[in-house]
Protein backbone atom coordinates (compact mmCIF):
# COMPACT_ATOMS: atom_id res chain seq x y z
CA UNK A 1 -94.78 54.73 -64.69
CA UNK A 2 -96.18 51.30 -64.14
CA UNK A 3 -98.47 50.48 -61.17
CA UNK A 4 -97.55 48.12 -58.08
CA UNK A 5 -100.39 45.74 -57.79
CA UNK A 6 -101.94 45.65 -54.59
CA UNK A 7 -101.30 41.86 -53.30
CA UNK A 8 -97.72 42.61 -53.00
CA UNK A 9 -96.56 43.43 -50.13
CA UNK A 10 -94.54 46.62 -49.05
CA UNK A 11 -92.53 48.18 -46.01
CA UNK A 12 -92.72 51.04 -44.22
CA UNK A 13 -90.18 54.04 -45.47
CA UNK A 14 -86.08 53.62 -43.42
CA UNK A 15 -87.27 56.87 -41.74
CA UNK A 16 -89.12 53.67 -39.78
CA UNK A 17 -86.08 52.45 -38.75
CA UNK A 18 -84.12 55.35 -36.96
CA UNK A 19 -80.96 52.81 -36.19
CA UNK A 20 -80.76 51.76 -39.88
CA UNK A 21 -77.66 53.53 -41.38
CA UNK A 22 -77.94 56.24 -44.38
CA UNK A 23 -76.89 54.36 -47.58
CA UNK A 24 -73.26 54.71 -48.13
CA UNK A 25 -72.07 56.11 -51.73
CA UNK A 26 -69.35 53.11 -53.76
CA UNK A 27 -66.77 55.42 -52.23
CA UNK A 28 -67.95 54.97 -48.73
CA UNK A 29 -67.84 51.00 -49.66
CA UNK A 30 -64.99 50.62 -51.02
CA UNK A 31 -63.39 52.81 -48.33
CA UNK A 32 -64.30 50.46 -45.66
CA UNK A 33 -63.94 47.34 -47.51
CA UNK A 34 -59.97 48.86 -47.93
CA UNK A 35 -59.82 49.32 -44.37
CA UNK A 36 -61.27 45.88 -43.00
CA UNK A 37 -58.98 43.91 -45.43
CA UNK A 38 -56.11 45.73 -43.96
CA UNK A 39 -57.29 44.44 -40.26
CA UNK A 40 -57.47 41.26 -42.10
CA UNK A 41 -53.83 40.81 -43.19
CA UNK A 42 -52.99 42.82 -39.89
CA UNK A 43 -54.65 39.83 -38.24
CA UNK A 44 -53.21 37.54 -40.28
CA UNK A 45 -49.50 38.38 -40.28
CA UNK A 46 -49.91 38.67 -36.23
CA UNK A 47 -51.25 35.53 -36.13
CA UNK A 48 -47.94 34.16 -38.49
CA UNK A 49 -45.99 35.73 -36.30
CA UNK A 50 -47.28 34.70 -33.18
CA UNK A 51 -47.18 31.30 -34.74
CA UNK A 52 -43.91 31.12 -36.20
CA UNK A 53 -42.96 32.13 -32.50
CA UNK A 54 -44.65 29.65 -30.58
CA UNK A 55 -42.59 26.94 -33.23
CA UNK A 56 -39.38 28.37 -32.18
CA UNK A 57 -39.94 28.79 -28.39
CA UNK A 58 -40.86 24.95 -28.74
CA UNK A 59 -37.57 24.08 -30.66
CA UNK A 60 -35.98 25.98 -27.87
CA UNK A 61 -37.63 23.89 -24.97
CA UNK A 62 -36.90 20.86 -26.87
CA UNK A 63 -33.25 21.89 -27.04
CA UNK A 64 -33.12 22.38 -23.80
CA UNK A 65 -34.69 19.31 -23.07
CA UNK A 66 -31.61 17.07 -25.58
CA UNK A 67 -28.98 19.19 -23.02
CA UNK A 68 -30.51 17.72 -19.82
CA UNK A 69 -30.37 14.74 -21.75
CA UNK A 70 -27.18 14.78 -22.53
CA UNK A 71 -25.58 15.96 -18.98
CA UNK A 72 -27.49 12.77 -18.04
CA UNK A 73 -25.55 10.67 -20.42
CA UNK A 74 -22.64 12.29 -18.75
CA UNK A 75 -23.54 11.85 -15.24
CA UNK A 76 -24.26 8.07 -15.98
CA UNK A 77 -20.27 7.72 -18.12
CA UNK A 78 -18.88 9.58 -14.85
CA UNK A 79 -19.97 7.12 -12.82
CA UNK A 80 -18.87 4.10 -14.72
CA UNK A 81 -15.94 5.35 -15.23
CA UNK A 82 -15.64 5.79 -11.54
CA UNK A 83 -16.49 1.86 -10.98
CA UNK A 84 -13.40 0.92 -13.85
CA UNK A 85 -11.28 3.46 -11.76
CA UNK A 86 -11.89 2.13 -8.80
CA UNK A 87 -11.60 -1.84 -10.05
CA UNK A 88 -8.07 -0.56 -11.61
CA UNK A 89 -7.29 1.06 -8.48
CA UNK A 90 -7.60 -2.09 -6.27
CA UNK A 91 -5.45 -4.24 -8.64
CA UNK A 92 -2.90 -1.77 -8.54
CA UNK A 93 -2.78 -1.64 -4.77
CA UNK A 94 -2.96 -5.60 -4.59
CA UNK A 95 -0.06 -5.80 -6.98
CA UNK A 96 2.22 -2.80 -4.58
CA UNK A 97 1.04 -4.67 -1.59
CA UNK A 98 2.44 -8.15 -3.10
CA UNK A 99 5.42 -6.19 -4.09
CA UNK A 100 5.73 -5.26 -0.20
CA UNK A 101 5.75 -8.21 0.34
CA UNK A 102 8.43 -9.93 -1.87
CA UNK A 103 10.30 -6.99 -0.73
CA UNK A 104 10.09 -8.27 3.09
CA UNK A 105 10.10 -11.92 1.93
CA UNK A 106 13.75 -11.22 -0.05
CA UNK A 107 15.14 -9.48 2.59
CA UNK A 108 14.72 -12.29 5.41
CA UNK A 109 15.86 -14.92 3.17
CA UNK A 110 18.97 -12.63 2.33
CA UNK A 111 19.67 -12.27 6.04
CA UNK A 112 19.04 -15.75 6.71
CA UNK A 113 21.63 -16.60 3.44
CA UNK A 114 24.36 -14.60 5.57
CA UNK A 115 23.85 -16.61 7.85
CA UNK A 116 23.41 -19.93 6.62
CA UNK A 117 26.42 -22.80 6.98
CA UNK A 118 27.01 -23.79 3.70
CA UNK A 119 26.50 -22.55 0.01
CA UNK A 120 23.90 -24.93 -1.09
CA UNK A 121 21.51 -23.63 1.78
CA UNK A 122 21.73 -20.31 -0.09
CA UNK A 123 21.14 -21.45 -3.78
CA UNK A 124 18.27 -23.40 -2.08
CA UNK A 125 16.45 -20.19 -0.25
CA UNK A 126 17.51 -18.21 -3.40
CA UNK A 127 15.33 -20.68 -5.64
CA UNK A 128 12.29 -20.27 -3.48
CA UNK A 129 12.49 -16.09 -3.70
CA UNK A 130 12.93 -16.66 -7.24
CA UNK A 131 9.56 -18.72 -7.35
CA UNK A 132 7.91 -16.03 -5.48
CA UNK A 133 8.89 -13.59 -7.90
CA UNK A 134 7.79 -15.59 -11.21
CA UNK A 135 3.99 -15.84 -9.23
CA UNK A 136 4.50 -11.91 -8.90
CA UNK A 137 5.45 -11.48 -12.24
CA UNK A 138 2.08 -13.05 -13.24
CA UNK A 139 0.38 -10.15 -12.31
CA UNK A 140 1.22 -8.14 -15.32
CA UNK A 141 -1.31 -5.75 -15.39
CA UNK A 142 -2.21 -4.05 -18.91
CA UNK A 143 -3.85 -0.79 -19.68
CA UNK A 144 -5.83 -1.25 -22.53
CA UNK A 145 -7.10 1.70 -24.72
CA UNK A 146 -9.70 2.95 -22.62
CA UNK A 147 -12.54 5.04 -23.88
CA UNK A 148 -11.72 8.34 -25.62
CA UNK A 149 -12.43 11.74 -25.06
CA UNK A 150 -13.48 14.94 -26.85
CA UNK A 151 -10.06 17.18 -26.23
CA UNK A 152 -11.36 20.85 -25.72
CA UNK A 153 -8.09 22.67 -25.67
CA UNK A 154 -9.25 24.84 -22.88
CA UNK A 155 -12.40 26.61 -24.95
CA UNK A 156 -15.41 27.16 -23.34
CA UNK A 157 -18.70 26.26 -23.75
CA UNK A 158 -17.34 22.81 -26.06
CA UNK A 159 -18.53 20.47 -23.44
CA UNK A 160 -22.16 22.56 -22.90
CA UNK A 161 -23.22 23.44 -26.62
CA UNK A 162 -21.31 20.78 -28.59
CA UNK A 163 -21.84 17.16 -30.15
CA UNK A 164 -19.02 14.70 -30.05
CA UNK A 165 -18.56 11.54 -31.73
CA UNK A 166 -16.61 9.00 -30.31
CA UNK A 167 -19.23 6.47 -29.60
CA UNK A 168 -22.35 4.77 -31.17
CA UNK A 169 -24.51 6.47 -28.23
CA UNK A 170 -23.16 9.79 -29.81
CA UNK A 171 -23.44 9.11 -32.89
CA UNK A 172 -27.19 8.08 -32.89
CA UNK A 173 -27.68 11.27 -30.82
CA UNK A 174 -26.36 13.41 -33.82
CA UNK A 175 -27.84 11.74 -36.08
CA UNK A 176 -31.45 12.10 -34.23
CA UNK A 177 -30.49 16.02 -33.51
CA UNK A 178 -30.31 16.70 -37.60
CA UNK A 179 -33.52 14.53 -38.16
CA UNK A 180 -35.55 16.09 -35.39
CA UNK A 181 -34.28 20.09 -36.64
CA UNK A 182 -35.26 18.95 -40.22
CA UNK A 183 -38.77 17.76 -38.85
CA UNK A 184 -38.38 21.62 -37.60
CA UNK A 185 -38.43 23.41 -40.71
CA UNK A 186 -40.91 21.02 -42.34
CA UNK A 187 -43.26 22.83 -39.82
CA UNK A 188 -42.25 26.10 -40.47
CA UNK A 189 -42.96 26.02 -44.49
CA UNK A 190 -41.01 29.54 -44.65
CA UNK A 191 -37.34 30.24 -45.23
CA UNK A 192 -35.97 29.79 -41.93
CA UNK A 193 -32.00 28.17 -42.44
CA UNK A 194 -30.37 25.44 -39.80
CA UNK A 195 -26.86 25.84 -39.70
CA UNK A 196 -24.43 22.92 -38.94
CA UNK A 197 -21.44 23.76 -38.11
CA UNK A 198 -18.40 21.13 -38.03
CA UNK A 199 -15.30 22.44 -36.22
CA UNK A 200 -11.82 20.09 -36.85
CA UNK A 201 -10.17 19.55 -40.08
CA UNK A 202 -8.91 16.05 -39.77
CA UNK A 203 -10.33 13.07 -41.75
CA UNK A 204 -12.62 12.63 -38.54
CA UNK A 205 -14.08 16.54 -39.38
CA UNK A 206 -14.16 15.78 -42.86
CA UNK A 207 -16.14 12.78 -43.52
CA UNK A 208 -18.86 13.53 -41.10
CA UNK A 209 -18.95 17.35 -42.90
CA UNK A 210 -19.33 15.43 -46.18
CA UNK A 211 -21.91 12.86 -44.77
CA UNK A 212 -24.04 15.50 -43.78
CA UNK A 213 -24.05 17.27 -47.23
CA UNK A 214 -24.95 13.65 -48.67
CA UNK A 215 -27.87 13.62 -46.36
CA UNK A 216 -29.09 16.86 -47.26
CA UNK A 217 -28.42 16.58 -51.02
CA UNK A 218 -29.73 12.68 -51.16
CA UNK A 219 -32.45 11.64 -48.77
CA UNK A 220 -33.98 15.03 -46.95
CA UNK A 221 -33.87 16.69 -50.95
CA UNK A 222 -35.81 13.79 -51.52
CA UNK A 223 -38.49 14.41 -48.76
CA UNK A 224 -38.73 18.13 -48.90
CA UNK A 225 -36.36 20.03 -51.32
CA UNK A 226 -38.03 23.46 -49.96
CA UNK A 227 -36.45 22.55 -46.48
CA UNK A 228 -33.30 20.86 -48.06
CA UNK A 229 -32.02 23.79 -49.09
CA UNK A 230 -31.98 25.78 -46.32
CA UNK A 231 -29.76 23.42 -44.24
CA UNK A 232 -26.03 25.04 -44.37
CA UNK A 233 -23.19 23.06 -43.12
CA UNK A 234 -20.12 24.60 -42.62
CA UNK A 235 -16.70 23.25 -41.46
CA UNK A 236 -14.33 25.29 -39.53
CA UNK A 237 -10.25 24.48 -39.21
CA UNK A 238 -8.16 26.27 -37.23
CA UNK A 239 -4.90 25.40 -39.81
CA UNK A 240 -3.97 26.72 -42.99
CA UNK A 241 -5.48 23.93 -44.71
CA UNK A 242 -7.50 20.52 -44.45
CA UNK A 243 -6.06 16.94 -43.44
CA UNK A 244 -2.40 18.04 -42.40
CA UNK A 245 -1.03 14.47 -42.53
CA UNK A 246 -2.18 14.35 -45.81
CA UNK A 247 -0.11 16.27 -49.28
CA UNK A 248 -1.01 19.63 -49.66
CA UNK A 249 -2.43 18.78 -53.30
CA UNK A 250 -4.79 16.04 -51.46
CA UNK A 251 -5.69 18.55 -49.09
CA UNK A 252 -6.37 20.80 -51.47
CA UNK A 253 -8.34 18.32 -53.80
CA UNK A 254 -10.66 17.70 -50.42
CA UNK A 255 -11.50 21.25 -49.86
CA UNK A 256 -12.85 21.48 -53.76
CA UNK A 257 -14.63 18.37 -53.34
CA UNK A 258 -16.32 19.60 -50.09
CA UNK A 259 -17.63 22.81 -51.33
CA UNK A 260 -18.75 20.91 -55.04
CA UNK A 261 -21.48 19.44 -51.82
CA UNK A 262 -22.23 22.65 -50.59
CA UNK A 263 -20.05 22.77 -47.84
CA UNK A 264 -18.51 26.31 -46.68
CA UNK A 265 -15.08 25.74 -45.49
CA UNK A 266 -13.45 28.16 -43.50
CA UNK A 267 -9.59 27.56 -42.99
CA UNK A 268 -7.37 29.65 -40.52
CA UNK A 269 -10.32 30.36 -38.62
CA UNK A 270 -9.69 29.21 -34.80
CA UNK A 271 -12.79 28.86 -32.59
CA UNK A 272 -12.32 31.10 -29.25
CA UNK A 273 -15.48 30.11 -27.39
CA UNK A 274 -18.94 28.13 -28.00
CA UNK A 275 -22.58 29.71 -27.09
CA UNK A 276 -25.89 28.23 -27.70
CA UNK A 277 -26.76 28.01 -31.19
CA UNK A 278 -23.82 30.13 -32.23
CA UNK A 279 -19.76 29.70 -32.80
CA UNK A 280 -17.30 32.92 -31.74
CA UNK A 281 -14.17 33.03 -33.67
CA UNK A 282 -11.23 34.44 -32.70
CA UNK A 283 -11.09 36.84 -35.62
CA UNK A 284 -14.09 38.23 -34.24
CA UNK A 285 -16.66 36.86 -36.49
CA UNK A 286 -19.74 34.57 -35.54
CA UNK A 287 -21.32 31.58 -37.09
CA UNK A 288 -24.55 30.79 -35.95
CA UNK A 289 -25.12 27.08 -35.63
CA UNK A 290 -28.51 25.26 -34.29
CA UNK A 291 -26.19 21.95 -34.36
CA UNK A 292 -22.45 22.18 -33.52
CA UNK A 293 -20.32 19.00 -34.37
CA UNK A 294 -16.72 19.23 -32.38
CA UNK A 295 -14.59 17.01 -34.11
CA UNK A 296 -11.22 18.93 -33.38
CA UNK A 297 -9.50 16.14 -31.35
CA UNK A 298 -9.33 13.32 -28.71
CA UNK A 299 -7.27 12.74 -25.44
CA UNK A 300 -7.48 9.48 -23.60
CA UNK A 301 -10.00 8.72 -20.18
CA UNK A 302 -9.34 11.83 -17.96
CA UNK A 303 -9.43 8.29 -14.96
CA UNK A 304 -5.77 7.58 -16.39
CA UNK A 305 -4.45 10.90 -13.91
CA UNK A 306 -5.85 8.94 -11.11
CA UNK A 307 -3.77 6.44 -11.10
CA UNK A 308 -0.58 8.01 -10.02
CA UNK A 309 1.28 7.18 -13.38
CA UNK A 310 3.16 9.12 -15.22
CA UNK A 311 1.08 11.24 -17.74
CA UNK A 312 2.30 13.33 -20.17
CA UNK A 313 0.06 15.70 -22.14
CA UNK A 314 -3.30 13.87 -20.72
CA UNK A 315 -1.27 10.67 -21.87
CA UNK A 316 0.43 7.65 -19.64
CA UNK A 317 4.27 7.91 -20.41
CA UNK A 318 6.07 4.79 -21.74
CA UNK A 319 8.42 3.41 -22.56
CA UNK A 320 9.66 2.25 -26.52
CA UNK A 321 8.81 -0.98 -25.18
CA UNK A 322 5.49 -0.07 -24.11
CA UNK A 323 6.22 -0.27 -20.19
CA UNK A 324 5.05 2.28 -18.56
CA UNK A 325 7.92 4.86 -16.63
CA UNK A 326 9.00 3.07 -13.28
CA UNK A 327 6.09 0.60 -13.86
CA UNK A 328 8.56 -1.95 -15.57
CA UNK A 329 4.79 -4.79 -15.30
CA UNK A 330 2.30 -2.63 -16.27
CA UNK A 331 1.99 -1.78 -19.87
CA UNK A 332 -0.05 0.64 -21.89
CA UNK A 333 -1.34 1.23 -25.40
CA UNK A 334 -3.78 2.55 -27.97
CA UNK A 335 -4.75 6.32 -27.24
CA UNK A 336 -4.02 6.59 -23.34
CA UNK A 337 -0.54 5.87 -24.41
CA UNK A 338 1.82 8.16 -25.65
CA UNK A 339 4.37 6.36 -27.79
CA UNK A 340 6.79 7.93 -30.43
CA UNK A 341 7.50 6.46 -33.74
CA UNK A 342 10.83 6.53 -35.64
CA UNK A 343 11.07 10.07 -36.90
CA UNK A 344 10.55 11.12 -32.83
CA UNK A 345 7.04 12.47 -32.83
CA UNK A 346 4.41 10.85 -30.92
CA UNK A 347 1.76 8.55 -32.48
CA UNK A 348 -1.59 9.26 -33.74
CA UNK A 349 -4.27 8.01 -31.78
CA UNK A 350 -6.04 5.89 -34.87
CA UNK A 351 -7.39 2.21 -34.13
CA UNK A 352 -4.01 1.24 -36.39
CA UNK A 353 -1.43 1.82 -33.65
CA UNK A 354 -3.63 0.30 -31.36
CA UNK A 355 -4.12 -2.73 -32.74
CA UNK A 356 -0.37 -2.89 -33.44
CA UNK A 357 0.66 -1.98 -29.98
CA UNK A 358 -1.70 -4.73 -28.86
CA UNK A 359 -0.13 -7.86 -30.37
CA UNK A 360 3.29 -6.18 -30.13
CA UNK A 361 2.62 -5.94 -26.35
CA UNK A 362 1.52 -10.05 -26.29
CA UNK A 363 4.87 -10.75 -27.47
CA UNK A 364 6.73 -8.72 -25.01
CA UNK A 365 5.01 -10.76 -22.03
CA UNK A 366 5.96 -13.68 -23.64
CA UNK A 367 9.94 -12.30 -23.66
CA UNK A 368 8.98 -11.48 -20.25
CA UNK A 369 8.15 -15.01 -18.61
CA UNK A 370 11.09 -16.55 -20.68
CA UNK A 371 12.97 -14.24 -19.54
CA UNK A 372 14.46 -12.56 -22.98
CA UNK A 373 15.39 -9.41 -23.73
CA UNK A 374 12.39 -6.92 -24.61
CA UNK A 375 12.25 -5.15 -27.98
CA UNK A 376 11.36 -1.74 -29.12
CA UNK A 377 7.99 -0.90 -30.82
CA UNK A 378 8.27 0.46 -34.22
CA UNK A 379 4.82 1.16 -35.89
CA UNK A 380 4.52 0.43 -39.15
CA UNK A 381 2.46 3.20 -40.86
CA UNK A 382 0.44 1.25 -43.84
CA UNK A 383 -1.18 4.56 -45.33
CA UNK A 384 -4.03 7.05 -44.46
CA UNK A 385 -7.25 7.68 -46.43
CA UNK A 386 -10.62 9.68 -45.75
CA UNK A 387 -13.64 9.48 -47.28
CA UNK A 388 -15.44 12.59 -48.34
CA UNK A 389 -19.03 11.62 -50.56
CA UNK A 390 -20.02 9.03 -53.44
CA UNK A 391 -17.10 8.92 -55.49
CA UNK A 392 -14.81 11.44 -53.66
CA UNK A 393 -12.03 9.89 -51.47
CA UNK A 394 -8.47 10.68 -50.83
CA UNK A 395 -5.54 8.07 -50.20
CA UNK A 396 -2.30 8.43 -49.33
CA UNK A 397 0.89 5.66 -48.52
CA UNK A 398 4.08 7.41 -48.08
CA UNK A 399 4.70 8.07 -51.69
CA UNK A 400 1.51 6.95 -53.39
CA UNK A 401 -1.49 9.33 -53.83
CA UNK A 402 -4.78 8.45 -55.32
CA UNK A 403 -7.82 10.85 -55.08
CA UNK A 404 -11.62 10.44 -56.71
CA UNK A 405 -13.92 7.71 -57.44
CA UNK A 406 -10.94 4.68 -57.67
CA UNK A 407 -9.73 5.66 -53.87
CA UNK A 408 -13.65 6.02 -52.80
CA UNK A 409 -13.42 2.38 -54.40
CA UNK A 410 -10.35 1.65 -52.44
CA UNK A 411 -11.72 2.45 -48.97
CA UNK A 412 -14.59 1.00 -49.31
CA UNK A 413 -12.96 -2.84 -50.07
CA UNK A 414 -10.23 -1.88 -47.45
CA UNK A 415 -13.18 -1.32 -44.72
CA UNK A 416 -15.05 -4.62 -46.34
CA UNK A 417 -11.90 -6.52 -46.50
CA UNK A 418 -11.43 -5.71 -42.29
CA UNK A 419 -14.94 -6.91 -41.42
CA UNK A 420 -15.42 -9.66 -39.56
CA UNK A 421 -17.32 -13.05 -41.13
CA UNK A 422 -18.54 -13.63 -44.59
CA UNK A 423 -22.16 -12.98 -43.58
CA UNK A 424 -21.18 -9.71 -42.34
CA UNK A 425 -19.23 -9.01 -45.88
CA UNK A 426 -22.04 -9.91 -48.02
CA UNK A 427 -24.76 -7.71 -45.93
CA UNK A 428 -22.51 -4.87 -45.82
CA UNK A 429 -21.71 -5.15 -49.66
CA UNK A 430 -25.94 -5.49 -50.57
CA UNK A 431 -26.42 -2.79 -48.52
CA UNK A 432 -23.86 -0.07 -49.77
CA UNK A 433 -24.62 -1.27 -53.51
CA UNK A 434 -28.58 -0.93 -52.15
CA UNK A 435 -27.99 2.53 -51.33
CA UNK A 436 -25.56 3.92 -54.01
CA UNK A 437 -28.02 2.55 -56.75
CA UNK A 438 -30.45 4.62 -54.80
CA UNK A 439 -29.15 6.98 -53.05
CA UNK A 440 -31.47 6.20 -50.31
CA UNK A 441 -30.39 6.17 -46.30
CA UNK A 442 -33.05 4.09 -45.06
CA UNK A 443 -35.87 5.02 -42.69
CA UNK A 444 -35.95 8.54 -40.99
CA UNK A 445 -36.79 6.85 -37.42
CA UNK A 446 -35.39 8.70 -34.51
CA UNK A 447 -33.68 6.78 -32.26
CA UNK A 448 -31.95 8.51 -28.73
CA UNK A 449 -28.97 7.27 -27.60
């Protein structure tokens, strides 16, 4: 046994050191190294937790905070619409009062006629009620196609925990909802899904359900293909199938085209009520849906009831020739009014007949002052057409029926050919080829309506 030398130094025996444990066997050790690593990952997966709570209660309080947003967007629309109604109002009673007062004027220059000695007195005061009544004629007030509406049919909760689109303020706020849930589950880096839920059929329903699958497959792939893929949109029609103006094969072609995006479409399934974050069929069934898009329909301004005219089915009643019922000078048109074309059924209420009834109306002014006989409207129906992705479109005009990447084609001259100005053409036209050569959407700013 070798020797210690004696410069090296040594320390007293444990027996020294009476708080010093025993020396633990490998068993001992790996015993308690077993049982801190479990606190570890217990630690761990309560701090994930606790995390991946705190990220939803603050997606939560941020939804909260885009519905107070939004009822203020509708407290601020109420109120302007209450300054139009009241404007409209106080023609209407300046043009009955004037009326009151022709009324009066005729009927003392008809007793005075009675009276008068000799028949050219009469054609004399008969001339000046007649010039009276051309200045009162002047006042022909029209009813233009006032802002639109999202028609709720009576179901709750569509006003509270839905998205419409029927304005650029709207619009932008959809667009900034989608951006700021993506943004979401970039944060999140685990599996959590955002469901989108688009509820309406129609060519409004379907484009926006197949611009959202764009987004996700194009740009947000792009940026995170983790999170991509675990946005779901779905589309919900109440009807047996999609676009009912449209041919059944059309309709049919849309539906495959849809779902080749990823879209889930659910047909014959009508929505009974809307909740937060979730969709309640009338089968039974839920949907759960962070972002719900109602694009089932549109009624004219709800102000229209308020002016004592005749409504019909949230719509001012006219006549074929566009007069309004017992109104004979005040006209109406575009989607307050509700007009019937030639096979009896009323119009759509599409920027077409609008812009139809609009010029139609002109002319029947112009009849008007002359004093010609008015004509009937008849609306001249130049097609339909919907736009589902890149490449995928559907067109229809009476007969003809075109579907895939020559009627994407066709749309998309037919919307260039409408635009206003050549500058506006060739921007439009750099920026669509821009962004089909690279599939690219632009910047990801957030803008709030």
């Amino acid at each position: 046994m070798t020797q210690q030398p004696d410069n090296i130094k040594t320390y007293p025996p444990t027996t020294a050191f009476p708080n010093k444990p025993a020396e633990l066997s490998r068993e001992d050790l790996e015993e308690h190294y077993l049982t801190l690593r479990g606190y570890y990952k217990g630690l761990m997966i309560s701090r994930g937790q606790f995390a991946a709570k705190n990220r939803r209660v603050q997606a939560e309080l941020e939804a909260n905070l885009q519905q107070q947003r939004k009822l203020s967007e509708k407290l601020a629309q109420m109120a302007k619409e209450r300054s139009e109604f009241q404007e409209v109002s106080k023609n209407l009673e300046s043009l009955i009062n004037s009326q009151s007062q022709l009324m009066q004027e005729f009927q003392t220059e008809y007793e005075a006629a009675k009276e008068a000695a000799s028949f050219t007195s009469i054609i004399s005061r008969l001339h000046r009620l007649i010039n009276a009544a051309s200045k009162l004629l002047s006042q022909t007030i029209l009813l233009p196609k006032k802002e639109i509406k999202t028609a709720d049919f009576g179901i709750t909760g569509v006003k509270e925990f839905s998205l419409g689109m029927k304005s650029v303020a709207e619009a932008l706020t959809i667009r900034a909802e989608i951006m700021r849930r993506f943004e979401d589950l970039c944060r999140f880096e685990d599996d959590t899904q955002f469901f989108v839920t688009v509820i309406g059929g129609g060519p409004t329903g379907v484009e926006m359900a197949g611009a959202i699958a764009e987004l996700v497959r194009g740009p947000l792939k792009s940026d995170q293909a983790a999170v991509a893929k675990n946005i779901k949109v779905t589309l919900v029609e109440a009807g047996p199938r999609l676009l009912p103006p449209f041919a059944a094969s059309l309709s049919a072609r849309t539906k495959k085209d849809l779902e080749k995006l990823g879209v889930k479409v659910l047909l014959n399934s009508a929505v009974k009520e809307l909740q937060h974050r979730k969709v309640l069929l009338k089968d039974g069934s839920e949907l759960k849906s962070e972002i719900t898009i109602w694009a089932a329909g549109v009624k004219g301004s709800d102000a229209m009831k308020n002016l004592n005219l005749p409504v019909e089915a949230n719509r001012v009643a006219v006549e074929p020739t566009m007069q309004v019922k017992n109104y004979p000078y005040i006209w109406a048109l575009g989607d307050i009014a509700r007009a019937k074309g030639k096979d009896g059924g009323f119009l759509p209420m599409v920027a077409p007949v609008a812009i139809q009834q609009g010029k139609f109306i002109a002319k029947q002014i112009k009849r008007v002052s002359e004093n010609k006989k008015l004509e009937v409207f008849k609306y001249l129906d130049k097609g339909s057409m919907a736009t589902i992705g890149r490449n995928k479109a559907v067109v229809q005009v009476r007969w003809f029926k075109l579907a895939g990447p020559l009627a994407w084609l066709v749309w998309l001259w037919l919307h260039l050919f409408y635009l206003l100005g050549g500058r506006n053409k060739i921007g439009t036209m750099a920026d669509w080829t821009w962004n089909y050569l690279t599939f690219d959407r632009g910047n990801r700013h957030i803008m709030d309506s």
